[in-house]
C-alpha atoms as a PDB file:
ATOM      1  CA  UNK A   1       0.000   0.000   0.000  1.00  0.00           C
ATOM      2  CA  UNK A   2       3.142   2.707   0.992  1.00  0.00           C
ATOM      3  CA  UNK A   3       4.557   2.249  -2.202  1.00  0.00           C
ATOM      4  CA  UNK A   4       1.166   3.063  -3.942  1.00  0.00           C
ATOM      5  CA  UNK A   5       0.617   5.886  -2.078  1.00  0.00           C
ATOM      6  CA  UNK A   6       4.136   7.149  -2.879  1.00  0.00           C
ATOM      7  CA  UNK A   7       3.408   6.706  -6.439  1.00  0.00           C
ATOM      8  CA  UNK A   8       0.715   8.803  -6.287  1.00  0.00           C
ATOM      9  CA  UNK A   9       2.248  11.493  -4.620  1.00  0.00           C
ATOM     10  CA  UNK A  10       3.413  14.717  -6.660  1.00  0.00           C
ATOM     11  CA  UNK A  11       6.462  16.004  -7.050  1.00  0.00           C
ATOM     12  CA  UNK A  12       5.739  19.595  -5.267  1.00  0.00           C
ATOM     13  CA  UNK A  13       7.067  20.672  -2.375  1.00  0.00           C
ATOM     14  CA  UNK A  14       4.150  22.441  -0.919  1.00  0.00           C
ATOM     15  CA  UNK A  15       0.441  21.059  -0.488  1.00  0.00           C
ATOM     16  CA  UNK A  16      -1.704  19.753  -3.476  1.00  0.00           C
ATOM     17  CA  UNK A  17      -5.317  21.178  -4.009  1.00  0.00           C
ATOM     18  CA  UNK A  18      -8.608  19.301  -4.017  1.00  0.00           C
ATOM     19  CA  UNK A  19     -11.610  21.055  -4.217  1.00  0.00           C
ATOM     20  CA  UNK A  20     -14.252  19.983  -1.931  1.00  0.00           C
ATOM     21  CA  UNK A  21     -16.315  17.690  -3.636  1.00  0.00           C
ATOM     22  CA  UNK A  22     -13.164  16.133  -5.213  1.00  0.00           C
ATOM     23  CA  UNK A  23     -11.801  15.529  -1.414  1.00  0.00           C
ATOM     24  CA  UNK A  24     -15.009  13.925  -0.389  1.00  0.00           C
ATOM     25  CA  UNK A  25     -15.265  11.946  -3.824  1.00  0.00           C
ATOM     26  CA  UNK A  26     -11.760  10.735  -3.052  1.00  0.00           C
ATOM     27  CA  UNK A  27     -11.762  10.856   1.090  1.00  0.00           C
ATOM     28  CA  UNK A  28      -9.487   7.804   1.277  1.00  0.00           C
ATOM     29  CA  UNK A  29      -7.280   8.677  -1.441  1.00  0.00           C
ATOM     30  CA  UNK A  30      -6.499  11.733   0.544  1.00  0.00           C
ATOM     31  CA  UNK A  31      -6.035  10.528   3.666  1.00  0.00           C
ATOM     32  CA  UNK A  32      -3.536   7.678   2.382  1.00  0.00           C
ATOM     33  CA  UNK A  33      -1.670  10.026   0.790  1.00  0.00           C
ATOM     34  CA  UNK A  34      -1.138  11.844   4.516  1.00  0.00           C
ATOM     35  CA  UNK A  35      -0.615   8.788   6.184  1.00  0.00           C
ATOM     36  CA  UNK A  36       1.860   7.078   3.441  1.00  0.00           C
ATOM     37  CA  UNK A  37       3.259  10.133   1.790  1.00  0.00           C
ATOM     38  CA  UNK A  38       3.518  12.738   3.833  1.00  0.00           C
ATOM     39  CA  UNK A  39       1.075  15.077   1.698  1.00  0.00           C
ATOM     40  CA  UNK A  40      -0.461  17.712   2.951  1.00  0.00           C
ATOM     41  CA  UNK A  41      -4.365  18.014   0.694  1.00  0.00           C
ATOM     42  CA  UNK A  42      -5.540  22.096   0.656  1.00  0.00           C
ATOM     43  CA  UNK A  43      -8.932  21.645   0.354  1.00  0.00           C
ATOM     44  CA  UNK A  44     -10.724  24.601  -1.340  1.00  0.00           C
ATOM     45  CA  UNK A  45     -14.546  25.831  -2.026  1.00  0.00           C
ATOM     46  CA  UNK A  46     -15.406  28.093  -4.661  1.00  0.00           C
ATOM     47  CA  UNK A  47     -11.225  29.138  -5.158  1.00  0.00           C
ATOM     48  CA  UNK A  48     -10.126  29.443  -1.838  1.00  0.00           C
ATOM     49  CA  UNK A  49      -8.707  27.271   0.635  1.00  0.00           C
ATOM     50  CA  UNK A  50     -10.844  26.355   3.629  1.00  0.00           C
ATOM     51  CA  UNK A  51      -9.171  23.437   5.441  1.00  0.00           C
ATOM     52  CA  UNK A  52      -6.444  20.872   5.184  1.00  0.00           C
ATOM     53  CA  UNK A  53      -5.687  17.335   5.715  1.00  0.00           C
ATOM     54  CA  UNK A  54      -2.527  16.863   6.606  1.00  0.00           C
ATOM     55  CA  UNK A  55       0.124  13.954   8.326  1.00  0.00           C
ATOM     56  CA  UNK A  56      -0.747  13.575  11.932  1.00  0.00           C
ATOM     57  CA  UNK A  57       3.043  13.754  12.717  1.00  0.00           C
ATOM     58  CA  UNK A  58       2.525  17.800  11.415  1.00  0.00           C
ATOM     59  CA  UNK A  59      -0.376  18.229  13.363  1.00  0.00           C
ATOM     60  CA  UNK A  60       0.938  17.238  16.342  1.00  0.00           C
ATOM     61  CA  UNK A  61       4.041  19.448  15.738  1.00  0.00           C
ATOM     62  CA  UNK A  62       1.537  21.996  15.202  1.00  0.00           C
ATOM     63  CA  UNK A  63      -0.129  21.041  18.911  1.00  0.00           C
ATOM     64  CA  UNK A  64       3.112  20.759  20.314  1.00  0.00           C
ATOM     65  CA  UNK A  65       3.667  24.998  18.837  1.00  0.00           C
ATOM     66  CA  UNK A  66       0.744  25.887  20.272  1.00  0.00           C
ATOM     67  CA  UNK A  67       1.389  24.357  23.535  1.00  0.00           C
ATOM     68  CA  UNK A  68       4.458  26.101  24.043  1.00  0.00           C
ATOM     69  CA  UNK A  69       3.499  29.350  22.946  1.00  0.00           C
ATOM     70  CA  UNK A  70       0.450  29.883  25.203  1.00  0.00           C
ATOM     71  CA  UNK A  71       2.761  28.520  27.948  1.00  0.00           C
ATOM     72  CA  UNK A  72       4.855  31.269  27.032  1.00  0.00           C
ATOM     73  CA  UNK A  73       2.205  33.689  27.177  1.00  0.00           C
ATOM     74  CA  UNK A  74       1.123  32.849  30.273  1.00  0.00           C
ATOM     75  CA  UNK A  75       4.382  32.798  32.051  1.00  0.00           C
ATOM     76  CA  UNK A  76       4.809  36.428  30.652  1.00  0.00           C
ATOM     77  CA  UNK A  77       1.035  37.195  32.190  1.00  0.00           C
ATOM     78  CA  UNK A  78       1.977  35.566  35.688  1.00  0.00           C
ATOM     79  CA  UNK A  79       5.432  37.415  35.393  1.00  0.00           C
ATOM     80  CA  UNK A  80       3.681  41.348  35.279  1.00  0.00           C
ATOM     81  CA  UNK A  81       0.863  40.385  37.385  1.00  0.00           C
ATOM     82  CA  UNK A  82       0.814  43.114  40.211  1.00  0.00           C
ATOM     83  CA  UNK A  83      -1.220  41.164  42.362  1.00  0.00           C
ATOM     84  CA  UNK A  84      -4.597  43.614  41.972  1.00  0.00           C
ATOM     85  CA  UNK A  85      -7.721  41.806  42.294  1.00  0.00           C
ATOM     86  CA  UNK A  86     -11.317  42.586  42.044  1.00  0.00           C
ATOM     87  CA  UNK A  87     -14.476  41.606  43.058  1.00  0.00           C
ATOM     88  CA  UNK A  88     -17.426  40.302  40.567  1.00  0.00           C
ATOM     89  CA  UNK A  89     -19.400  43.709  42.107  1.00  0.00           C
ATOM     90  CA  UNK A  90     -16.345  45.714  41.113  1.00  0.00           C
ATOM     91  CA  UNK A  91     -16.400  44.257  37.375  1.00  0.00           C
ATOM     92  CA  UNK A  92     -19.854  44.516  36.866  1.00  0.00           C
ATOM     93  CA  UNK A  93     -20.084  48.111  38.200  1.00  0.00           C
ATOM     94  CA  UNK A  94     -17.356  48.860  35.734  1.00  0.00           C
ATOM     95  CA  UNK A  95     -18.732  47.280  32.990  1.00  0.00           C
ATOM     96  CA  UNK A  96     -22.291  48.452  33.039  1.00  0.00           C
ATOM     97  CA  UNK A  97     -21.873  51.944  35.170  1.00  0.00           C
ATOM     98  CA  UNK A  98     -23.236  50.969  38.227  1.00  0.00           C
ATOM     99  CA  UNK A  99     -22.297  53.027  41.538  1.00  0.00           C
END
């Protein structure tokens, strides 16, 4: 199976394009080309791209990114925390100008 996904694969660098109802016409096509290949399938509607199937190796990469970068963010928000809290009352006064 491997070896007929890989000689399906193209020879591009980036993703290949499907449009929709070609994806869905050709679902497991597509997906053995991610798990076998390595291809990453744009799919698009009416010209433009709207999601992707791609390796689960890249998407976990792509968890792993996210991970660490909201980690990151949130160290930097714990880090220039002053301490200053307030109440639900407080908030709500704020926000809708009660006294």
């Amino acid at each position: 199976m491997y070896i007929w996904y890989m000689t399906l694969a193209p020879d591009t660098d980036g993703p290949i394009e499907r449009t929709a109802t070609d994806a869905r016409a050709h679902f497991s096509d597509v997906v053995g080309l991610a798990q076998h290949a390595g291809v990453t399938t744009a799919i698009t509607r009416n010209g433009r791209r709207v999601a992707a199937v791609v390796p689960a190796d890249v998407l976990d990469l792509l968890d792993d990114l996210e991970d660490r970068a909201l980690s990151r963010m949130a160290a930097e928000a714990l880090a220039e925390d002053d301490g200053t809290r307030y109440s639900l009352d407080q908030v709500r006064a704020e926000i809708l100008g009660d006294d």
